[in-house]
N, C-alpha and C. Protein backbone atom coordinates (compact mmCIF):
# COMPACT_ATOMS: atom_id res chain seq x y z
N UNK A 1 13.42 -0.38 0.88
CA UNK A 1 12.65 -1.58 0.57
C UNK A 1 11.23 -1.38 1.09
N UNK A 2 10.20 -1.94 0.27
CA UNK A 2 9.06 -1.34 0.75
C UNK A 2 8.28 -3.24 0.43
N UNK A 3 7.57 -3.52 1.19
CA UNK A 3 7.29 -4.98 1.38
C UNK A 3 5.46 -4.62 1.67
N UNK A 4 5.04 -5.02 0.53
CA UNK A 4 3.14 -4.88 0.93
C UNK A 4 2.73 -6.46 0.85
N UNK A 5 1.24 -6.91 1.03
CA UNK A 5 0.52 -7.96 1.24
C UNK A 5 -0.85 -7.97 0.43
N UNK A 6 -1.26 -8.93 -0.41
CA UNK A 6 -2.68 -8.60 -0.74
C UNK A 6 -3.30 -9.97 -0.29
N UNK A 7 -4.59 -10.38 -0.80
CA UNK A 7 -5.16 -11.50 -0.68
C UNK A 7 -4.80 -12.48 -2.00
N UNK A 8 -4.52 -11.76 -3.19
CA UNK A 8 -4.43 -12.59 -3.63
C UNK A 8 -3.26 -12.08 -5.03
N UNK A 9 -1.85 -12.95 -5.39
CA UNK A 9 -0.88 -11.98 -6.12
C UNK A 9 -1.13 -13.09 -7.36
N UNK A 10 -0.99 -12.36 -8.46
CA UNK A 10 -1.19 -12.60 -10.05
C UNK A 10 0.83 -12.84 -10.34
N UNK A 11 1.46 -13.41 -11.07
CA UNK A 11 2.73 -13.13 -11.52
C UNK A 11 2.47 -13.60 -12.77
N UNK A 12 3.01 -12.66 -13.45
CA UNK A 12 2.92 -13.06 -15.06
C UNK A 12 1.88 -13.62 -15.46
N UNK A 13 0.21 -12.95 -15.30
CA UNK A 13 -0.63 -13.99 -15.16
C UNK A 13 -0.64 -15.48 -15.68
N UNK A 14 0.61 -16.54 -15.21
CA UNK A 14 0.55 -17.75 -15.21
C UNK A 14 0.43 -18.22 -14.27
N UNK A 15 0.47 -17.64 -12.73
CA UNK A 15 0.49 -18.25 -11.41
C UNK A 15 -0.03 -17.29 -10.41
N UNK A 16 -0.86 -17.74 -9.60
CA UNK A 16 -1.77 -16.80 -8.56
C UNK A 16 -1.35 -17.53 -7.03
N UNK A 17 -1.57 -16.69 -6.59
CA UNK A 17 -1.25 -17.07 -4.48
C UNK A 17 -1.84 -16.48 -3.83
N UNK A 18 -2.42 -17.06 -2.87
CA UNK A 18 -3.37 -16.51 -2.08
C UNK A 18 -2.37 -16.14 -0.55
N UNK A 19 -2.78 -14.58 -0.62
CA UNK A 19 -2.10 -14.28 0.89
C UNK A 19 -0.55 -13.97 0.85
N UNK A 20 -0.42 -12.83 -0.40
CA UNK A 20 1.21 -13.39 -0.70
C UNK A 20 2.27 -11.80 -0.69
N UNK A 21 3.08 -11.71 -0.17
CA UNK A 21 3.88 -10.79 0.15
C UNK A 21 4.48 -10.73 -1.37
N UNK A 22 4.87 -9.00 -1.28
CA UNK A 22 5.47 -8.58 -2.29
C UNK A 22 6.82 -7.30 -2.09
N UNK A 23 8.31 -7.63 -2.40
CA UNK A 23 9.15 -6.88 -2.04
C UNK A 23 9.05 -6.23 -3.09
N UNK A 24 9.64 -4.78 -3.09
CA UNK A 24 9.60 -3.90 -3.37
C UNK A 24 10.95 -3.02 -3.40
N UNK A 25 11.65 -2.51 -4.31
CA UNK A 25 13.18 -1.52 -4.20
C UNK A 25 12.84 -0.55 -5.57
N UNK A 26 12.65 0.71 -4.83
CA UNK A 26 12.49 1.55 -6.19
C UNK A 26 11.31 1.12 -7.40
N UNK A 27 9.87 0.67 -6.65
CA UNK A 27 9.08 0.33 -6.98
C UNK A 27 9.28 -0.56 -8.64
N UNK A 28 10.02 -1.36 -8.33
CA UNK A 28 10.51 -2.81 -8.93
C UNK A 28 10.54 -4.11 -8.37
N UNK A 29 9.61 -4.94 -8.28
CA UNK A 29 9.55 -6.24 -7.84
C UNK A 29 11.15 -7.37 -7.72
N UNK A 30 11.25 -7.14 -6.31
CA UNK A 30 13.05 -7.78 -5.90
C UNK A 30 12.34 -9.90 -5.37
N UNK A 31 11.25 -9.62 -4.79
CA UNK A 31 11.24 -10.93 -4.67
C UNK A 31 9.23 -11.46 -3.77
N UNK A 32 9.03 -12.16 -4.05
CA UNK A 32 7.61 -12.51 -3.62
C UNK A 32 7.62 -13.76 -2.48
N UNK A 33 6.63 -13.81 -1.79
CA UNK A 33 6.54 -14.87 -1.27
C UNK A 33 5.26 -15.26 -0.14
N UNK A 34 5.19 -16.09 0.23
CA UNK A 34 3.61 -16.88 0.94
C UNK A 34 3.94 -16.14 2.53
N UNK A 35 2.84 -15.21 2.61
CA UNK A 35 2.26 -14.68 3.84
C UNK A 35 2.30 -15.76 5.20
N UNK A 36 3.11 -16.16 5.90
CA UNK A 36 2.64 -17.28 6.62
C UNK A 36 3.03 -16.72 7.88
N UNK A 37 2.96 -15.25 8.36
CA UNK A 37 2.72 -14.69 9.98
C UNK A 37 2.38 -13.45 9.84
N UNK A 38 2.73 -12.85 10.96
CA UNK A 38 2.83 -11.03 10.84
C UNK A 38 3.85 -10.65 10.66
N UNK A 39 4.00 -9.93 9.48
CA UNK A 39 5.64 -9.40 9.74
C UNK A 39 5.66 -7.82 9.74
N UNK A 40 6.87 -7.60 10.33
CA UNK A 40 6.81 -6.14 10.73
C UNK A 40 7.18 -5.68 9.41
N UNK A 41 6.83 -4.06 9.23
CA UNK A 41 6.91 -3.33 8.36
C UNK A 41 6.50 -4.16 6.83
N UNK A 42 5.15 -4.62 7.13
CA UNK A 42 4.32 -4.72 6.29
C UNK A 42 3.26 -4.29 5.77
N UNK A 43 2.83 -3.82 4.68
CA UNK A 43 1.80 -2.85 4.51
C UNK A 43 0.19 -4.23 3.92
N UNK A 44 -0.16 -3.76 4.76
CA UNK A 44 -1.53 -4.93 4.10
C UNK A 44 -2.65 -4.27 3.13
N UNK A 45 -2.18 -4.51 1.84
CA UNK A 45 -3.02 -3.39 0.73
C UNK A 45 -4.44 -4.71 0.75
N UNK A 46 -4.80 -5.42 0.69
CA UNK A 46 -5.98 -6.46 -0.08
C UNK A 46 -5.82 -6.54 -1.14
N UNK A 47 -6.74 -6.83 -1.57
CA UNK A 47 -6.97 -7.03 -3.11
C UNK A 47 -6.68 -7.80 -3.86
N UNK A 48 -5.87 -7.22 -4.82
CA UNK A 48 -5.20 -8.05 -6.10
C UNK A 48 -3.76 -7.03 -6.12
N UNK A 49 -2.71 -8.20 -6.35
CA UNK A 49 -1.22 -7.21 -6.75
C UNK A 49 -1.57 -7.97 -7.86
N UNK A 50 -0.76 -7.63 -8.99
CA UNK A 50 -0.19 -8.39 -10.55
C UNK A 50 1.12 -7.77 -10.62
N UNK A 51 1.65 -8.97 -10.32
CA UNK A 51 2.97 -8.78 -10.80
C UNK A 51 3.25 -8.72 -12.47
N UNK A 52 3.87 -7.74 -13.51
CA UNK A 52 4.30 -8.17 -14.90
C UNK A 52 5.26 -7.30 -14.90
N UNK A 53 6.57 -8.86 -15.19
CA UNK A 53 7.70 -8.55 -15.45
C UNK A 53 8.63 -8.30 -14.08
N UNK A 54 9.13 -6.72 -13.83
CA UNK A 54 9.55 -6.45 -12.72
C UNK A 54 8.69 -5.17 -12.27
N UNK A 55 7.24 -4.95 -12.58
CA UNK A 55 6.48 -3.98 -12.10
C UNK A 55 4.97 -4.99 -11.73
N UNK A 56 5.15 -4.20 -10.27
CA UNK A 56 3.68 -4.81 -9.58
C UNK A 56 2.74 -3.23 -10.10
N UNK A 57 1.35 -3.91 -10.27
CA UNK A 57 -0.11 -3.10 -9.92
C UNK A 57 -0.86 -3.12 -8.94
N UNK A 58 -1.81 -2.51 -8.45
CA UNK A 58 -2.73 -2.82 -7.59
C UNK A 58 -4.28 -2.67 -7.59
N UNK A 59 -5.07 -3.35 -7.40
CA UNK A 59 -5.97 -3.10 -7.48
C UNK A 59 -7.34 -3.75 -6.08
N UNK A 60 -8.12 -3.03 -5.53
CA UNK A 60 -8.64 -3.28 -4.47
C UNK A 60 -9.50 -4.28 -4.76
N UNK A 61 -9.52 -5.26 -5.52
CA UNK A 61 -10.90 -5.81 -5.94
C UNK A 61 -10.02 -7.26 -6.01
N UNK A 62 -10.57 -8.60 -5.20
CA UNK A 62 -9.87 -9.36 -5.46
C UNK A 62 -10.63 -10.06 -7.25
N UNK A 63 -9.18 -10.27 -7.69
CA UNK A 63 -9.98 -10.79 -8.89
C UNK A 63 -9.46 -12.30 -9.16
N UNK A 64 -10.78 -13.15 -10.17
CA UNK A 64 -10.26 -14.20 -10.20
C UNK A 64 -9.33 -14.38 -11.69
N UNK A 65 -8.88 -15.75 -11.91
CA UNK A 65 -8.18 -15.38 -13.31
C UNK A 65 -9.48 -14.99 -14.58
N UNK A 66 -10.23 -15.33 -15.12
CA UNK A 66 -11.24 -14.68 -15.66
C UNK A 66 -11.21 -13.22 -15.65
N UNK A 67 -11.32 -12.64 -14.66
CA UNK A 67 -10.90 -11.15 -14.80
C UNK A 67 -9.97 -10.43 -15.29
N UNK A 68 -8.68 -11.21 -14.61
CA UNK A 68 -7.62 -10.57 -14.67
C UNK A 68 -6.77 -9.78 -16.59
N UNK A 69 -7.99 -10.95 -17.41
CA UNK A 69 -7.68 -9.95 -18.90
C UNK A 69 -8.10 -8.53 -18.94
N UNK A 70 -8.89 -8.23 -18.22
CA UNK A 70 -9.15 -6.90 -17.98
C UNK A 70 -8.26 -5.87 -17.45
N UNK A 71 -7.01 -6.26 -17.25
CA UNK A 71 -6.64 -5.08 -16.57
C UNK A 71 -5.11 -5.67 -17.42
N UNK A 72 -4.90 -4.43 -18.38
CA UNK A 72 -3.98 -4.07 -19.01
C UNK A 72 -2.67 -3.73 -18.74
N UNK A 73 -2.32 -3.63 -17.24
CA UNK A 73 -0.95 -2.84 -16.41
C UNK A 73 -0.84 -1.41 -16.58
N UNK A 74 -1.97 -0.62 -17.29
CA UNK A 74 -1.92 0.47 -17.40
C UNK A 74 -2.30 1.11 -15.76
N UNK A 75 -1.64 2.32 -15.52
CA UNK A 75 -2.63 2.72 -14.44
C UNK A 75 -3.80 3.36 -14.49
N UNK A 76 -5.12 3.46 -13.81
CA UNK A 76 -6.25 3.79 -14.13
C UNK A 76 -7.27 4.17 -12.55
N UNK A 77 -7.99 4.37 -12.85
CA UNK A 77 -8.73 4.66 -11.30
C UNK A 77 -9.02 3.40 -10.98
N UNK A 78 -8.99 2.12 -11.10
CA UNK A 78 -9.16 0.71 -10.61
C UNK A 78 -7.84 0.44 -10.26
N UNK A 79 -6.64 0.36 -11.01
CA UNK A 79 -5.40 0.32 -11.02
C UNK A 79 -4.37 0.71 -10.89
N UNK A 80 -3.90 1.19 -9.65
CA UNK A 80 -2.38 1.69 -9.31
C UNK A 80 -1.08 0.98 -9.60
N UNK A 81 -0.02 1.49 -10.15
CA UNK A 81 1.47 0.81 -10.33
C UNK A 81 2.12 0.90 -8.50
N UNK A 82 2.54 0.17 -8.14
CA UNK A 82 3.02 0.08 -7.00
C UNK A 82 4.36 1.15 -6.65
């Protein structure tokens, strides 16, 4: 299980969260949720995650929704698959 953090997570771009944990099994999205301490064995990436479907992306740039048509789920030098 691999559990990261950004500033701000996209899901299905219909819903955004600021500060929001993202689980991880075989780099497939198992479950999300609101950052509200320190937790151990957490990786704190920034940015932007987008969740689509059961695959997260990443990208270092927080973006707002306006942006977020820009980024296709492809991976790219802005955009890593988790």
């Amino acid at each position: 299980m691999r559990r990261v953090a950004a500033s701000r997570v996209y899901v299905n771009e219909k819903e955004f969260h600021n500060n929001h944990v993202v689980e991880l099994f075989e780099h497939l999205v198992v479950n999300h949720y609101p950052l509200e301490g320190e937790l151990p064995m957490t990786e704190w990436l920034g940015g932007t995650i987008i969740i689509r479907g059961r695959e997260a992306y990443h990208t270092r740039q927080v973006l707002s929704p306006s942006e977020l048509g820009a980024y296709n789920g492809c991976s790219n030098g802005n955009i890593q698959r988790l």
